[in-house]
Protein backbone atom coordinates (compact mmCIF):
# COMPACT_ATOMS: atom_id res chain seq x y z
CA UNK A 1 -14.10 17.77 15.49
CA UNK A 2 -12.57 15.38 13.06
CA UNK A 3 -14.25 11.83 13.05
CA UNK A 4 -11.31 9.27 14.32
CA UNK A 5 -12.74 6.74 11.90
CA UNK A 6 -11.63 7.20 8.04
CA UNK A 7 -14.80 8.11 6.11
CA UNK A 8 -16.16 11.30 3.84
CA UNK A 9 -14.48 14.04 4.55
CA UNK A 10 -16.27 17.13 5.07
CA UNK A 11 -15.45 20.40 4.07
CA UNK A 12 -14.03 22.49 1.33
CA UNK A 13 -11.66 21.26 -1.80
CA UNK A 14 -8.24 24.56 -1.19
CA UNK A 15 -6.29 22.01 -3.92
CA UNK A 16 -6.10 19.74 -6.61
CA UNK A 17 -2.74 17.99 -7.41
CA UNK A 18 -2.23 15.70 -10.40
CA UNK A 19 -0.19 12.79 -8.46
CA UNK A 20 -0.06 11.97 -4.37
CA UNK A 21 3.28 13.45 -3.90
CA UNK A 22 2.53 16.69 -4.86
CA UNK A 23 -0.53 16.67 -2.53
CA UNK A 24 1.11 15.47 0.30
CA UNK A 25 4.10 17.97 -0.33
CA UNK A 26 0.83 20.65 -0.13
CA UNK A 27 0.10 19.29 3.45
CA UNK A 28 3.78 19.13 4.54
CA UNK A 29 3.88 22.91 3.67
CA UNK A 30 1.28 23.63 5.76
CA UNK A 31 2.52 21.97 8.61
CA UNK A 32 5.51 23.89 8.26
CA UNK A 33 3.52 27.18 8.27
CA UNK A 34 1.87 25.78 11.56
CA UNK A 35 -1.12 25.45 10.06
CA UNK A 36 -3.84 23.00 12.21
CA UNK A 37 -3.41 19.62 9.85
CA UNK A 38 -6.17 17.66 11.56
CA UNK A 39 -8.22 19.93 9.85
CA UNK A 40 -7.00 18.37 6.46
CA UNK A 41 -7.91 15.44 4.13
CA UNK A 42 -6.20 14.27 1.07
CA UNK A 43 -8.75 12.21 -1.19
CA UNK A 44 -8.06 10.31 -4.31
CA UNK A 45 -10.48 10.89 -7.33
CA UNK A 46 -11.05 9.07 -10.80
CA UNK A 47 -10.14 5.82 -9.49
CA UNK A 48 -8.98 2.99 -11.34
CA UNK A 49 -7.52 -1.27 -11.02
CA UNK A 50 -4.55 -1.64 -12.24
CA UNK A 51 -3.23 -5.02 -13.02
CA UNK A 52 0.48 -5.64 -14.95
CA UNK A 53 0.60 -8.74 -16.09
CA UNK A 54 4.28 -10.16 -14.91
CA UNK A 55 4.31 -13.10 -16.90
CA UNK A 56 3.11 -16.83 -17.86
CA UNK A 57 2.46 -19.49 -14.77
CA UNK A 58 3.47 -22.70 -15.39
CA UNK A 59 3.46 -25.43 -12.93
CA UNK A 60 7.22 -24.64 -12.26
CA UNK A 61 6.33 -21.33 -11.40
CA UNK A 62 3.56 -22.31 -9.18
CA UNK A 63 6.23 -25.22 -7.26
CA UNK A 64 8.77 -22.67 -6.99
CA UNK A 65 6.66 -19.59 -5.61
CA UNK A 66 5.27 -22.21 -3.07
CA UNK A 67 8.52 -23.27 -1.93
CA UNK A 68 10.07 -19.83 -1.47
CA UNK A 69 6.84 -18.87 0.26
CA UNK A 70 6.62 -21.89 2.43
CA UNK A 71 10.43 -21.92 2.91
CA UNK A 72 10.23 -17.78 4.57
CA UNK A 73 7.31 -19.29 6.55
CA UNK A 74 9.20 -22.29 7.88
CA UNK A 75 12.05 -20.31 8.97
CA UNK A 76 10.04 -17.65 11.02
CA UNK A 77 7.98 -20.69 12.44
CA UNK A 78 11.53 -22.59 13.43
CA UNK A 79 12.94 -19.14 14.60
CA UNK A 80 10.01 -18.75 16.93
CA UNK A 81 9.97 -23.08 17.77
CA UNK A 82 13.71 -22.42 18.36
CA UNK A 83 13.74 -19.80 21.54
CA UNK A 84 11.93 -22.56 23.39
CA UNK A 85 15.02 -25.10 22.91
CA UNK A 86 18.41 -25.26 24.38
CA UNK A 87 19.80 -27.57 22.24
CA UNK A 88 19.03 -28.75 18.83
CA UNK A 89 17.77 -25.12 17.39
CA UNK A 90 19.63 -25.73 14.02
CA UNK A 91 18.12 -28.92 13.57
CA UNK A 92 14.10 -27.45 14.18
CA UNK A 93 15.08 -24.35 12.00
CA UNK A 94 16.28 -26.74 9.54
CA UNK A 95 13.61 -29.21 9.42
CA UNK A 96 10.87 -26.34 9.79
CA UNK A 97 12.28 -24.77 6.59
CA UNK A 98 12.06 -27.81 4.87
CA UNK A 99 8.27 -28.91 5.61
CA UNK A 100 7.31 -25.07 5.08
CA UNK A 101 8.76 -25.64 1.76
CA UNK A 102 7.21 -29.02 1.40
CA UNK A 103 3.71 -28.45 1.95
CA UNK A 104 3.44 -24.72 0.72
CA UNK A 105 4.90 -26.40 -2.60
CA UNK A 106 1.84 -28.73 -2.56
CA UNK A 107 -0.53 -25.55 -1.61
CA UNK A 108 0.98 -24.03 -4.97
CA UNK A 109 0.91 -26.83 -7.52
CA UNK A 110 -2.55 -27.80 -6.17
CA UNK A 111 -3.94 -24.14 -6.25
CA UNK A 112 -2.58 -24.17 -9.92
CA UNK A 113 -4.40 -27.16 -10.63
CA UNK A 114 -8.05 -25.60 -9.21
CA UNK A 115 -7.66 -23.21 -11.60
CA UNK A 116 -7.94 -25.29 -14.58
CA UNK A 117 -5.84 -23.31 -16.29
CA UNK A 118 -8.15 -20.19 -16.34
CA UNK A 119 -5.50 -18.08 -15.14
CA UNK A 120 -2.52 -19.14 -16.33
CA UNK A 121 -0.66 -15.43 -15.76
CA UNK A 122 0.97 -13.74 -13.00
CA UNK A 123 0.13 -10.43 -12.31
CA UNK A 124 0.20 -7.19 -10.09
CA UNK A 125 -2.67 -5.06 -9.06
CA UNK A 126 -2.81 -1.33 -7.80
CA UNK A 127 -5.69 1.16 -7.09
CA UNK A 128 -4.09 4.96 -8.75
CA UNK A 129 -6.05 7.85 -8.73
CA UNK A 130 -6.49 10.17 -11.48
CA UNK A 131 -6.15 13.60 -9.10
CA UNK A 132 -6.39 13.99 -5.69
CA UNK A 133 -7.52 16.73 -3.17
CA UNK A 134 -6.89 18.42 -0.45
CA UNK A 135 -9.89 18.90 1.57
CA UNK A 136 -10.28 21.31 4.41
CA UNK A 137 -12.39 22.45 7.31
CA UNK A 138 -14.49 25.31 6.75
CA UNK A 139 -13.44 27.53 9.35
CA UNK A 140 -9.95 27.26 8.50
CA UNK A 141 -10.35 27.12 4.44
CA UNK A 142 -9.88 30.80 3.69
CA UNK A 143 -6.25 30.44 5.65
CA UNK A 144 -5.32 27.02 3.36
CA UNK A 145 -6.27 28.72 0.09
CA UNK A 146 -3.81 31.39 1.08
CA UNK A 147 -1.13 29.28 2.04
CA UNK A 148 -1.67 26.95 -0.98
CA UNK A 149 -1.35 29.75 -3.03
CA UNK A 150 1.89 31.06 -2.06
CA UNK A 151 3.13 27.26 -2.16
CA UNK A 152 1.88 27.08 -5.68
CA UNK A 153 3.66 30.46 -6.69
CA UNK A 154 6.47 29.51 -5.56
CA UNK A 155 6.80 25.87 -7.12
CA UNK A 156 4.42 26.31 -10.12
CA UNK A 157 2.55 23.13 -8.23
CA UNK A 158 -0.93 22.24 -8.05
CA UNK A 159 -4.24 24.32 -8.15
CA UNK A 160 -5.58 25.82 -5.55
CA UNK A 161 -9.38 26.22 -5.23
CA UNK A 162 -11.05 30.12 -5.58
């Protein structure tokens, strides 16, 4: 029985794949051979952070990203203010867009300003994996390998596990 709560998966490594598309691709084929999936886990190895820097902050950059971000925030909060109103809906959207923008500016600029300019970059972070695996139950490993290793002829894909 396969634990409803993510965790360790137990069981046997039937492939290795350099990127996550070509190991999910391995578990789509063997859903298409009818194969019992629950019995599957796909697990990321060789982790590693990621961060791109995007550019400098300034404190323009930290007004304007607190404006567009309050400004989206106002509008969903007027949009939801605004089904409760007959009349004057424009006017709440309106005015909620504008303190969204208002304050969420103030947010930015002063969240800047903590920071005493010991981050003065924007960036982007990801978690990649360096190969992942496909893990299997053991009573049904013998029957993945095989599949797996007809998928792999066929596409020059992956390796499956001995």
């Amino acid at each position: 029985m396969v634990s409803p709560v993510p965790g360790l998966p137990t069981g046997i490594v039937v492939g290795t794949y350099d990127d996550y598309p070509a190991a999910q691709k391995a578990v789509d084929f063997l859903s298409d051979q009818k194969f019992p999936v629950e019995n599957l886990a796909i697990v990321g190895s060789d982790l590693r952070q990621v961060e791109r820097v995007t550019g400098r902050l300034t404190w323009g950059k930290a007004a304007l990203g607190g404006l567009a971000t309050g400004a989206w925030f106002g509008l969903l909060i007027g949009l939801l203010l605004g089904l409760f109103t007959d009349e004057g809906w424009l006017a709440i959207i309106l005015l909620s867009v504008l303190w969204g923008a208002l304050f969420f500016m103030i947010f930015g600029l002063a969240g800047y300003w903590f920071t005493g300019g010991r981050r003065d970059f924007t960036s982007q972070s990801v978690t990649v994996a360096g190969r992942y695996e496909v893990y299997c139950q053991h009573q049904h490993a013998d029957e993945a390998r095989n599949l797996l290793a007809r998928l792999s002829l066929q596409t020059g894909t992956g390796t499956p596990q001995p």
